[in-house]
PDB file of N, CA and C in Angstrom:
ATOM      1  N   UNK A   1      -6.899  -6.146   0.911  1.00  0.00           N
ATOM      2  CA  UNK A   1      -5.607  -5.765   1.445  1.00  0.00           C
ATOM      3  C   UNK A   1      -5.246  -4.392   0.897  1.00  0.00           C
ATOM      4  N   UNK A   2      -4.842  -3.639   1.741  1.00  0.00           N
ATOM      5  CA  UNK A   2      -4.037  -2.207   1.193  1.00  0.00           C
ATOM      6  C   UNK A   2      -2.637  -1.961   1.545  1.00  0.00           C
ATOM      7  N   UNK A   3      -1.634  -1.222   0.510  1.00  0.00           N
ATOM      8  CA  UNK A   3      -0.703  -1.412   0.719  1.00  0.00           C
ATOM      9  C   UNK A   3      -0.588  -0.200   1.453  1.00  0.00           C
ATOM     10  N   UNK A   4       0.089  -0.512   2.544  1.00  0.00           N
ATOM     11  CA  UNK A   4       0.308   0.241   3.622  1.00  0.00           C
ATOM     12  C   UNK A   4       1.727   1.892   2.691  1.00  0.00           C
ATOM     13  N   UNK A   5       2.166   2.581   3.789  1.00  0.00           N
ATOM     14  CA  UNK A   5       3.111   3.676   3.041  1.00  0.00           C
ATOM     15  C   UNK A   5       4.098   2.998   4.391  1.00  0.00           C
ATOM     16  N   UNK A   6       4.118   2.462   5.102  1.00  0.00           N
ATOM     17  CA  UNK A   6       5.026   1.569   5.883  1.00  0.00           C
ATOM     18  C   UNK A   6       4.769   0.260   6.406  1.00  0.00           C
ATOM     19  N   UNK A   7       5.773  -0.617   6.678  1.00  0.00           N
ATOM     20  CA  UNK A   7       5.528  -1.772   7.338  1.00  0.00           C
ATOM     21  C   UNK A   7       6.359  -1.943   8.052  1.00  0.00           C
ATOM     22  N   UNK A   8       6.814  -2.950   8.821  1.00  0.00           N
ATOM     23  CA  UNK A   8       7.356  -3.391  10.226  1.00  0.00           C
ATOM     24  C   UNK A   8       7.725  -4.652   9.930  1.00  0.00           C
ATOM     25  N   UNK A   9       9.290  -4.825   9.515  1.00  0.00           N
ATOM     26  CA  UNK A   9       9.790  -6.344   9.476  1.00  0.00           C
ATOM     27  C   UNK A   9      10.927  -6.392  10.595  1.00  0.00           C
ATOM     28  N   UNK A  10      10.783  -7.648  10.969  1.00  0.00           N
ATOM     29  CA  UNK A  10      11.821  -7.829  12.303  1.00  0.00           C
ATOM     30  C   UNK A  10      12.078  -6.493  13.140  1.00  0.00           C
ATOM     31  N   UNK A  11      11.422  -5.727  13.489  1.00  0.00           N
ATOM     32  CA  UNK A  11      11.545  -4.544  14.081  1.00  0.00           C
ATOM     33  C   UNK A  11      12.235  -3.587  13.610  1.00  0.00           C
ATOM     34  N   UNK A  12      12.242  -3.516  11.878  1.00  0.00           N
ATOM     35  CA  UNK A  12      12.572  -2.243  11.202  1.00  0.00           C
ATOM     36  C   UNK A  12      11.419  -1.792  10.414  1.00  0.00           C
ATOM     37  N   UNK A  13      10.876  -0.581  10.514  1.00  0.00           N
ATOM     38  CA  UNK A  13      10.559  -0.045   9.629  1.00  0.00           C
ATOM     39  C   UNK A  13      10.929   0.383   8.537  1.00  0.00           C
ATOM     40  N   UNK A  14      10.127  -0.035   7.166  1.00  0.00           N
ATOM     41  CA  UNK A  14      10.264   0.247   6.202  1.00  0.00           C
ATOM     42  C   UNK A  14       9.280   0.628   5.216  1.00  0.00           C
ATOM     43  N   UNK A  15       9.932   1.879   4.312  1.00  0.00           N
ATOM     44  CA  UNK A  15       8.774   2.530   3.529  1.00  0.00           C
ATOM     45  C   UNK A  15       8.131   1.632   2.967  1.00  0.00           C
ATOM     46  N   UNK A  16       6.907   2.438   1.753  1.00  0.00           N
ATOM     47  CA  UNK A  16       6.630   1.485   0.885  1.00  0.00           C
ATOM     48  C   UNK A  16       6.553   2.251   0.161  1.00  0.00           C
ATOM     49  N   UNK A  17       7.280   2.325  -1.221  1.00  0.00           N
ATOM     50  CA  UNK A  17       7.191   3.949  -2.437  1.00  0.00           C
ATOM     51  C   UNK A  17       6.806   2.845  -3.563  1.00  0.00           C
ATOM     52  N   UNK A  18       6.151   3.987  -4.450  1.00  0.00           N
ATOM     53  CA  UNK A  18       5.746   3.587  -5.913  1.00  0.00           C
ATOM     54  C   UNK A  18       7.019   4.372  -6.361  1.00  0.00           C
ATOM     55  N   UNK A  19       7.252   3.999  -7.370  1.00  0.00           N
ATOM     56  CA  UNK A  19       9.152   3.992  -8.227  1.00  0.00           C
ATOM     57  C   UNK A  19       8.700   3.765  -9.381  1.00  0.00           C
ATOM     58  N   UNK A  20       9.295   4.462 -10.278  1.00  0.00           N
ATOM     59  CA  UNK A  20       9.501   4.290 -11.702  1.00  0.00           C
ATOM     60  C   UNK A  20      10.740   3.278 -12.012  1.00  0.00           C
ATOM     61  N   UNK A  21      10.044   2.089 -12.733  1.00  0.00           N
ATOM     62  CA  UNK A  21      10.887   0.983 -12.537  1.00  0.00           C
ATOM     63  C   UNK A  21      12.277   1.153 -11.747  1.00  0.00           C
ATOM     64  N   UNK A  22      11.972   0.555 -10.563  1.00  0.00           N
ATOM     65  CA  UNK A  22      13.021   0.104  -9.373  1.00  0.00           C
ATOM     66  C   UNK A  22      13.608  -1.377 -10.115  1.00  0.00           C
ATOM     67  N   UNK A  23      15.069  -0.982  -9.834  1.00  0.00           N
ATOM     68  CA  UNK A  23      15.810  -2.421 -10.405  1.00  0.00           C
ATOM     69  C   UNK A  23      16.270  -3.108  -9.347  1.00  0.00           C
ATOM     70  N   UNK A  24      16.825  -4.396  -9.527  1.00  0.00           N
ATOM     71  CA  UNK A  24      17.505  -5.132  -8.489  1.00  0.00           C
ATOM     72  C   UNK A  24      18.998  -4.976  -8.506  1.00  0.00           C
ATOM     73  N   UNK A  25      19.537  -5.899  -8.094  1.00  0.00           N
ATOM     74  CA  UNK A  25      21.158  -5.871  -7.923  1.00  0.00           C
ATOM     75  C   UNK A  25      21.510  -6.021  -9.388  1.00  0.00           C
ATOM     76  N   UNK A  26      20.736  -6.351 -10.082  1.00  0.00           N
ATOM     77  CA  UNK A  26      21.411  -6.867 -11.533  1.00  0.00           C
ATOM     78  C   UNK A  26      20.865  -5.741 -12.533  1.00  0.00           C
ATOM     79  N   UNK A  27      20.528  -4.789 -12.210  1.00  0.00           N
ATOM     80  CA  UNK A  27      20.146  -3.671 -12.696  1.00  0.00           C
ATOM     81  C   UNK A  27      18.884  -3.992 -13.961  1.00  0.00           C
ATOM     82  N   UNK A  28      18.046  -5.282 -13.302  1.00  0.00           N
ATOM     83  CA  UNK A  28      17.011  -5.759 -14.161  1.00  0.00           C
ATOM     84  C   UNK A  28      15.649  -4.290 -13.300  1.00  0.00           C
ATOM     85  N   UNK A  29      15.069  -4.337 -14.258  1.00  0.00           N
ATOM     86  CA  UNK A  29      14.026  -3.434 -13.954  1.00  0.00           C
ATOM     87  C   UNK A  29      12.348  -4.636 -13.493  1.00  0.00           C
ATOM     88  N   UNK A  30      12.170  -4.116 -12.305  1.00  0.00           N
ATOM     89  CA  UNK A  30      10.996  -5.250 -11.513  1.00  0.00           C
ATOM     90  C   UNK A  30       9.745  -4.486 -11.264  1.00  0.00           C
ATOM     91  N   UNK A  31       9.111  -5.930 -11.018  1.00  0.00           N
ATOM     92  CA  UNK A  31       7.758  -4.993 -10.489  1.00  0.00           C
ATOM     93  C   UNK A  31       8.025  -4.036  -9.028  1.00  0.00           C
ATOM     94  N   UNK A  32       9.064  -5.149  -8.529  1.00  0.00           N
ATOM     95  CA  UNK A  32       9.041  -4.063  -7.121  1.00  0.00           C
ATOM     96  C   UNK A  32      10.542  -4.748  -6.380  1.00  0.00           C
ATOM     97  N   UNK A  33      10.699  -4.290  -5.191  1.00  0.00           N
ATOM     98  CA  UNK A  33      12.681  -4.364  -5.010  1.00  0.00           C
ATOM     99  C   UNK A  33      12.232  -4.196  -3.635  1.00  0.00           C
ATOM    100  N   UNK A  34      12.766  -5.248  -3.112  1.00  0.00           N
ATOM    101  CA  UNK A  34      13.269  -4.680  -1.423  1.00  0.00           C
ATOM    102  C   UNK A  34      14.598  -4.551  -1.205  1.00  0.00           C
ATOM    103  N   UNK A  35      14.885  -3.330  -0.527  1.00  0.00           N
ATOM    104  CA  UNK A  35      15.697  -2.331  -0.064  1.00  0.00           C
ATOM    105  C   UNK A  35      16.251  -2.494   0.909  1.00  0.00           C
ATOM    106  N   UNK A  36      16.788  -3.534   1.159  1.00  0.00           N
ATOM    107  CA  UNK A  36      17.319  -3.593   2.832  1.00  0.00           C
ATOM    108  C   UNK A  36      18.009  -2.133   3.618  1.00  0.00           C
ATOM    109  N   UNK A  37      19.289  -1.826   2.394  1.00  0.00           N
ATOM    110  CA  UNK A  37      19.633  -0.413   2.882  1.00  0.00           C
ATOM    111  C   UNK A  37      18.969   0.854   3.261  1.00  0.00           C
ATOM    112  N   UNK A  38      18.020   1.091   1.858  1.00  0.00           N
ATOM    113  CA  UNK A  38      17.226   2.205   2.416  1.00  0.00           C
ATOM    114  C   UNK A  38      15.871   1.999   3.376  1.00  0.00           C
ATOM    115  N   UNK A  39      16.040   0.764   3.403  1.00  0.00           N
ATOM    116  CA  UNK A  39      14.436   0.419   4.154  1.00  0.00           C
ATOM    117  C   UNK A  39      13.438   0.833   3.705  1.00  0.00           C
ATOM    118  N   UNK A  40      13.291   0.173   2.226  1.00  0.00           N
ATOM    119  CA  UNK A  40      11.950   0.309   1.461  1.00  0.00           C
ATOM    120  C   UNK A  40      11.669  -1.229   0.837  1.00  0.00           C
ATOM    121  N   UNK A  41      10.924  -0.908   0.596  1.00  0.00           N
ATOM    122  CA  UNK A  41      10.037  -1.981  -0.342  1.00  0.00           C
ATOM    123  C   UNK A  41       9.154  -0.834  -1.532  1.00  0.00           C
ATOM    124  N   UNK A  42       9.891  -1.420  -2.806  1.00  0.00           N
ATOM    125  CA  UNK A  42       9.831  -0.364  -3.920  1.00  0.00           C
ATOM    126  C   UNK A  42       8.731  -1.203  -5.180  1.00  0.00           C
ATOM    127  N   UNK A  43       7.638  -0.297  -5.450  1.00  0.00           N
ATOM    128  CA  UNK A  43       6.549  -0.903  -5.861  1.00  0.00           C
ATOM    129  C   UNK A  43       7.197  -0.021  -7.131  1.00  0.00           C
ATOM    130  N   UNK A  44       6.726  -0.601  -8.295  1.00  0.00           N
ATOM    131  CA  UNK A  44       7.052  -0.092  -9.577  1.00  0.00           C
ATOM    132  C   UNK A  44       5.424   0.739 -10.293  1.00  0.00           C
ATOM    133  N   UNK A  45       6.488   1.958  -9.974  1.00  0.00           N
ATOM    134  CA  UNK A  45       4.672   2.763 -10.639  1.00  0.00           C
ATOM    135  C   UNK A  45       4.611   2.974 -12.000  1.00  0.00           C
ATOM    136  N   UNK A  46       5.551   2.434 -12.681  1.00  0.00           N
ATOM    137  CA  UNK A  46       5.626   2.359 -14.303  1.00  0.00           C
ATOM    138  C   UNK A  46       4.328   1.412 -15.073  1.00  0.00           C
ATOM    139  N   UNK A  47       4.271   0.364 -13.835  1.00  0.00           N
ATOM    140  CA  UNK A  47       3.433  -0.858 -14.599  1.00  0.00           C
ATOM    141  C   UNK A  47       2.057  -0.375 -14.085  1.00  0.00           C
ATOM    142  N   UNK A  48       1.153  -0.714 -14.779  1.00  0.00           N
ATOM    143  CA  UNK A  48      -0.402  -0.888 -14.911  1.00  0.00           C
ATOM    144  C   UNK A  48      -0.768  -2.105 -14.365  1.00  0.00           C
ATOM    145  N   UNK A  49      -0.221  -2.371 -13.075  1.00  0.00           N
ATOM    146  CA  UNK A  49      -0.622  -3.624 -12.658  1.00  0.00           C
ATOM    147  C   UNK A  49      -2.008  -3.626 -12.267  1.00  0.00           C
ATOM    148  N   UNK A  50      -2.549  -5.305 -12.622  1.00  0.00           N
ATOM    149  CA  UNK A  50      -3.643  -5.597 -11.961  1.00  0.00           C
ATOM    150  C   UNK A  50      -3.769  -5.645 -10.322  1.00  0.00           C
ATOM    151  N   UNK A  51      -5.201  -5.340  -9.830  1.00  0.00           N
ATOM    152  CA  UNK A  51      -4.716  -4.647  -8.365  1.00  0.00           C
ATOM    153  C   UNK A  51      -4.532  -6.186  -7.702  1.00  0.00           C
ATOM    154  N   UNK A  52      -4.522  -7.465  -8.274  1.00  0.00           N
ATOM    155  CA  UNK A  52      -3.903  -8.268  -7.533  1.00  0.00           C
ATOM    156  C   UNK A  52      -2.891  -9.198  -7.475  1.00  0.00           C
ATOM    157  N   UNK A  53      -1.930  -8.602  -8.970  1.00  0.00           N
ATOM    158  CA  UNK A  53      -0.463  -8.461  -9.127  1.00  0.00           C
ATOM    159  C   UNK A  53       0.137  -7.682  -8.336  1.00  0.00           C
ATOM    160  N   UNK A  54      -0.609  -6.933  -8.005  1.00  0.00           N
ATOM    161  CA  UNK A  54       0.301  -5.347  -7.076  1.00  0.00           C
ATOM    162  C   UNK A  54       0.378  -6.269  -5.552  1.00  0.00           C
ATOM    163  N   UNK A  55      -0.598  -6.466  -5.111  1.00  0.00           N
ATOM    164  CA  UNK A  55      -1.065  -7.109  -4.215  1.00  0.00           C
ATOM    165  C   UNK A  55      -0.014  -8.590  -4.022  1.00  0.00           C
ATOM    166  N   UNK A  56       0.097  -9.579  -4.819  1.00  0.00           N
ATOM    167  CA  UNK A  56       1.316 -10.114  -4.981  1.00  0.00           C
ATOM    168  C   UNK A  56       2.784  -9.754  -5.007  1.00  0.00           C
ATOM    169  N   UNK A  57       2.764  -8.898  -5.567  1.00  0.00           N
ATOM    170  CA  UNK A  57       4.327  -8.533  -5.429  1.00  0.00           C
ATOM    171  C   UNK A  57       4.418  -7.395  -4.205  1.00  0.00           C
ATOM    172  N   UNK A  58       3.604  -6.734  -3.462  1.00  0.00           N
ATOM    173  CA  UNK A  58       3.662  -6.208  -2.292  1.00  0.00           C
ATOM    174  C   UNK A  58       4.259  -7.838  -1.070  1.00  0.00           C
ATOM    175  N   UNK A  59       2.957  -8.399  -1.395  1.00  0.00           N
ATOM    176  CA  UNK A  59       3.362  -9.452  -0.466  1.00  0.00           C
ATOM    177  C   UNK A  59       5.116 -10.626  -0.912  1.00  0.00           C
ATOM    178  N   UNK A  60       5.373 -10.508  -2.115  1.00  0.00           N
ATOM    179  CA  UNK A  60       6.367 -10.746  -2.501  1.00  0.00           C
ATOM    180  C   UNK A  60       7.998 -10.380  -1.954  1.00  0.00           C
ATOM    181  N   UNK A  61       7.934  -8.685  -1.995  1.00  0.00           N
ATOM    182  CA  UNK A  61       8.728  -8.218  -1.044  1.00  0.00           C
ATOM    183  C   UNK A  61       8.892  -8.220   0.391  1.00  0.00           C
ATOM    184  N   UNK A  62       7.585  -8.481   0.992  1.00  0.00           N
ATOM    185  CA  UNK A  62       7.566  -8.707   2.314  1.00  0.00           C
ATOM    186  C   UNK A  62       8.095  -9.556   2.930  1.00  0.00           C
ATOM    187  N   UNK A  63       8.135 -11.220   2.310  1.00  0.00           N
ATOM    188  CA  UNK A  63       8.674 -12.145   2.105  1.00  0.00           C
ATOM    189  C   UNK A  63      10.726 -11.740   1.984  1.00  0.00           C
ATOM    190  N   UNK A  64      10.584 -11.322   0.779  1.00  0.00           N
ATOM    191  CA  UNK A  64      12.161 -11.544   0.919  1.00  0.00           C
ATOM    192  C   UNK A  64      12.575 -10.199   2.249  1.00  0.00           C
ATOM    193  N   UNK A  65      11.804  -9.657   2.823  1.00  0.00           N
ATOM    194  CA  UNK A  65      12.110  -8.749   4.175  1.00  0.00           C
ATOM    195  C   UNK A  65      12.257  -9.610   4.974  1.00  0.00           C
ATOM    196  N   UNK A  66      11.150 -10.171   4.978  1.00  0.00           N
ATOM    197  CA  UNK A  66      11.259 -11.758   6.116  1.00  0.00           C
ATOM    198  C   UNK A  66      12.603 -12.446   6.306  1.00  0.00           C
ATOM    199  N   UNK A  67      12.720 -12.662   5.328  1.00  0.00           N
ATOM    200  CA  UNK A  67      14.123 -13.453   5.045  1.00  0.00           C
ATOM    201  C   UNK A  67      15.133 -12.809   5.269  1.00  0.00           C
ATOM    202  N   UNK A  68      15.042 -11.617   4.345  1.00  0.00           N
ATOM    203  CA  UNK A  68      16.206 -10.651   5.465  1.00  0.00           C
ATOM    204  C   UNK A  68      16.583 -10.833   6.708  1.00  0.00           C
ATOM    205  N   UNK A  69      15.560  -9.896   7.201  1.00  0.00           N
ATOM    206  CA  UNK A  69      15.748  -9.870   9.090  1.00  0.00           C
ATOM    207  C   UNK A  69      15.811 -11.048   9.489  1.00  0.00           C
ATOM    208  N   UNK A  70      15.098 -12.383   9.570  1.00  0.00           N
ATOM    209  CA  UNK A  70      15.462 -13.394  10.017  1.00  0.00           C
ATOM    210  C   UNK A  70      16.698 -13.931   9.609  1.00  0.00           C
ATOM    211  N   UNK A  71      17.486 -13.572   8.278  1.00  0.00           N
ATOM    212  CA  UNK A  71      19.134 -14.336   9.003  1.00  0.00           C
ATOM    213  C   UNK A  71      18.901 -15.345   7.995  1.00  0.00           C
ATOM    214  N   UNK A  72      17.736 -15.979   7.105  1.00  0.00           N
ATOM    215  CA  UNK A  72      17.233 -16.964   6.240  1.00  0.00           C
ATOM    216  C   UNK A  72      17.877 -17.370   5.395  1.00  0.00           C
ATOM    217  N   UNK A  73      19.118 -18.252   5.181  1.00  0.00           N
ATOM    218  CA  UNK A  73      19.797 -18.277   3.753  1.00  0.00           C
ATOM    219  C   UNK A  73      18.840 -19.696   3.257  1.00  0.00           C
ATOM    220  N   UNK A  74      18.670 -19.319   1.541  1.00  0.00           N
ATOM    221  CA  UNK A  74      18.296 -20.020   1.064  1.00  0.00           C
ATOM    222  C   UNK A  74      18.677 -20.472  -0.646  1.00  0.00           C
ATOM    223  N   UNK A  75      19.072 -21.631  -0.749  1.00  0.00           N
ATOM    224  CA  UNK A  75      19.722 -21.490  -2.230  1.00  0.00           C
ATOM    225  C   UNK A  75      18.932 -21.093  -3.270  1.00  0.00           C
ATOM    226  N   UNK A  76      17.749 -21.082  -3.247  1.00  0.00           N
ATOM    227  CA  UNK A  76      16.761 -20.192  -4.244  1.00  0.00           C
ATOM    228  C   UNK A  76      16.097 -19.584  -3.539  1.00  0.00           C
ATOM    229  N   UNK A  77      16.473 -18.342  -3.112  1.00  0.00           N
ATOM    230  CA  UNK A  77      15.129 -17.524  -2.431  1.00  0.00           C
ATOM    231  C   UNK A  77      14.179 -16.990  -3.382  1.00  0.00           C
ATOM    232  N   UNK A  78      14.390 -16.383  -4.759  1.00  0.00           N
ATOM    233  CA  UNK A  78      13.646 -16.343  -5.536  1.00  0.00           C
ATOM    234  C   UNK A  78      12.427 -16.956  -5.847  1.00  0.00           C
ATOM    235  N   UNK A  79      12.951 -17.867  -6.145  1.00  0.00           N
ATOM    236  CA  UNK A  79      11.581 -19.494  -6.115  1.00  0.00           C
ATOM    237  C   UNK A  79      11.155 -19.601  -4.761  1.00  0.00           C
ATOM    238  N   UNK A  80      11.509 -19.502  -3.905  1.00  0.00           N
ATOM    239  CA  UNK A  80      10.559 -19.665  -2.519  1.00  0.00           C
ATOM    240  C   UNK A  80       9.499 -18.338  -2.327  1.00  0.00           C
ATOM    241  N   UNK A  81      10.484 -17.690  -2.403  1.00  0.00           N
ATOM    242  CA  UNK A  81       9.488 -16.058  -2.224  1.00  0.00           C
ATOM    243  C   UNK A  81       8.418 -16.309  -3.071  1.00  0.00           C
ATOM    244  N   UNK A  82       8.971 -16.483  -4.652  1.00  0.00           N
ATOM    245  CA  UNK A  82       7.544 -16.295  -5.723  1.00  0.00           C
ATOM    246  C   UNK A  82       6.411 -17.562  -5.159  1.00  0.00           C
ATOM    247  N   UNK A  83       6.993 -18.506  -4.894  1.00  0.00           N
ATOM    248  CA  UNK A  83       5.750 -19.500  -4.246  1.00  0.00           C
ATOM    249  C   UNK A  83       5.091 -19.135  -3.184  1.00  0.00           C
ATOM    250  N   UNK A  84       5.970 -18.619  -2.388  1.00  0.00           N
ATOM    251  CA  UNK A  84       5.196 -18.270  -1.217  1.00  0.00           C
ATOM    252  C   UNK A  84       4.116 -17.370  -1.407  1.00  0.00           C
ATOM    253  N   UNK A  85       4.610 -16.356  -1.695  1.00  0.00           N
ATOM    254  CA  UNK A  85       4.000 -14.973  -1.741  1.00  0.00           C
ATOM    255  C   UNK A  85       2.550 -15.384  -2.680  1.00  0.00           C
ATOM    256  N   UNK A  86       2.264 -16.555  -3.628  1.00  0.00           N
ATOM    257  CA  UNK A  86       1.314 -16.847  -4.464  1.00  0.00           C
ATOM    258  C   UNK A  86       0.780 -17.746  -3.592  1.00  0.00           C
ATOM    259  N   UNK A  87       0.884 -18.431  -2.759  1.00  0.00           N
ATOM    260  CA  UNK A  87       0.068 -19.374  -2.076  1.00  0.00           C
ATOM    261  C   UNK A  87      -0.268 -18.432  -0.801  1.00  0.00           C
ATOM    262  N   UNK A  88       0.078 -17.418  -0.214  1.00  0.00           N
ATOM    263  CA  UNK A  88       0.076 -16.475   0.571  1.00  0.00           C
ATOM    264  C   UNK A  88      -1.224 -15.943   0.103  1.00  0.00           C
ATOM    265  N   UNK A  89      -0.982 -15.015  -0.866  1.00  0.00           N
ATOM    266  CA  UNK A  89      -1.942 -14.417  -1.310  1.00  0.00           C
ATOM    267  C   UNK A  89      -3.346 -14.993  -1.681  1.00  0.00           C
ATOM    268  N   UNK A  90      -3.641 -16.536  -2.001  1.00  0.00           N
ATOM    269  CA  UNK A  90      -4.350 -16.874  -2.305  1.00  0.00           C
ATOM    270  C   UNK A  90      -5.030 -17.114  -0.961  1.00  0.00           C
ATOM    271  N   UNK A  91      -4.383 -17.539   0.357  1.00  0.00           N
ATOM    272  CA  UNK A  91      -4.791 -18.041   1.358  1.00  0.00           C
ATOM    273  C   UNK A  91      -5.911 -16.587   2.071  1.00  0.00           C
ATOM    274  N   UNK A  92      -5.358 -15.114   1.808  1.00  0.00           N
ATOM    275  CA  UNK A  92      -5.263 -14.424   2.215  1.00  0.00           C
ATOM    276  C   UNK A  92      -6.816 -13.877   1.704  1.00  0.00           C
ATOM    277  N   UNK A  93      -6.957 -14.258   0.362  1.00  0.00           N
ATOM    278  CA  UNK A  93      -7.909 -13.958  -0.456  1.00  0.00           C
ATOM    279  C   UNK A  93      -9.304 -14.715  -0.364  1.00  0.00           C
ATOM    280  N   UNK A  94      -9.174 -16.198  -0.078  1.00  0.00           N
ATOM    281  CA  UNK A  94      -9.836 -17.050  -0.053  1.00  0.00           C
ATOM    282  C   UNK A  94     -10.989 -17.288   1.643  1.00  0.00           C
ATOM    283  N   UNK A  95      -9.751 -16.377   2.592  1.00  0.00           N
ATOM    284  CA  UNK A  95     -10.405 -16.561   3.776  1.00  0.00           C
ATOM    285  C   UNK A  95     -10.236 -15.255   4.151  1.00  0.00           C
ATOM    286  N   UNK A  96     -10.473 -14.294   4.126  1.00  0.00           N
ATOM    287  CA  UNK A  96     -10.356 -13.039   4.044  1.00  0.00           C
ATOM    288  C   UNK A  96     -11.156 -12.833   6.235  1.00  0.00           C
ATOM    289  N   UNK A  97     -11.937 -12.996   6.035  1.00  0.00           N
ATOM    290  CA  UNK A  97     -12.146 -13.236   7.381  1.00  0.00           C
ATOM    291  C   UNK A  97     -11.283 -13.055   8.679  1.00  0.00           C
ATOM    292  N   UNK A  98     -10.129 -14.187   8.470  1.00  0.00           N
ATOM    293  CA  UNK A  98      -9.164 -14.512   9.005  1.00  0.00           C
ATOM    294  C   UNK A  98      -8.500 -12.724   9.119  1.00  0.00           C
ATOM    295  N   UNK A  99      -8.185 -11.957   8.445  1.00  0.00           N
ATOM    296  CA  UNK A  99      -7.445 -10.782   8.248  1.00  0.00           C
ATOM    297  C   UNK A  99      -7.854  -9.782   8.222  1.00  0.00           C
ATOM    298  N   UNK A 100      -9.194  -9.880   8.835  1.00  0.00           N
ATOM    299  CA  UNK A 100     -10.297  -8.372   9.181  1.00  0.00           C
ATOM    300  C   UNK A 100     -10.150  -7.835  10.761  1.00  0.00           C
ATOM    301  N   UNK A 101      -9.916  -6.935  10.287  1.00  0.00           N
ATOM    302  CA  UNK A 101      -9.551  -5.941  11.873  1.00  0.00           C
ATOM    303  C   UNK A 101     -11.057  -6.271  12.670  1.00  0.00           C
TER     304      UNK A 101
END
């Protein structure tokens, strides 16, 4: 998988920047932040991530984009995203096939 410099959720485009720790609403510093306003998805270029932590938390944000644009309320989106995005990634990894141009 490569992380794209844009993606396409619910028919918005949105960047994809490396950031020196990008924070959330709580001014916690993350691996990475989606941006509904500016229409990014903010990868943290501070960390030395492993390339399939990066790879997780790319797909991590994508997820809570998802949820965005779809309208999704959920009383822990946190915990859904982080599950998802880890059973995502594994699916993604495991059958790679499936996701070849």
């Amino acid at each position: 998988m490569q992380i794209p410099n844009k993606v396409r959720i619910g028919g918005i485009d949105y960047k994809v920047v490396f950031k020196p720790n990008p924070t959330n609403s709580g001014n916690d510093v993350c691996y990475g932040v989606f941006d509904s306003e500016q229409c990014e998805i903010q990868l943290n270029s501070e960390r030395d991530m492993h390339p399939e932590r990066l790879k997780q938390t790319f797909l991590h944000e994508l997820l809570h984009g998802a949820i965005w644009e779809c309208g999704i309320e959920s009383e822990d989106e946190e915990l859904l995203v982080k599950t998802m995005a880890r059973g995502l990634l594994q699916i993604i990894n495991d059958n790679p096939e499936i996701f070849a141009n």
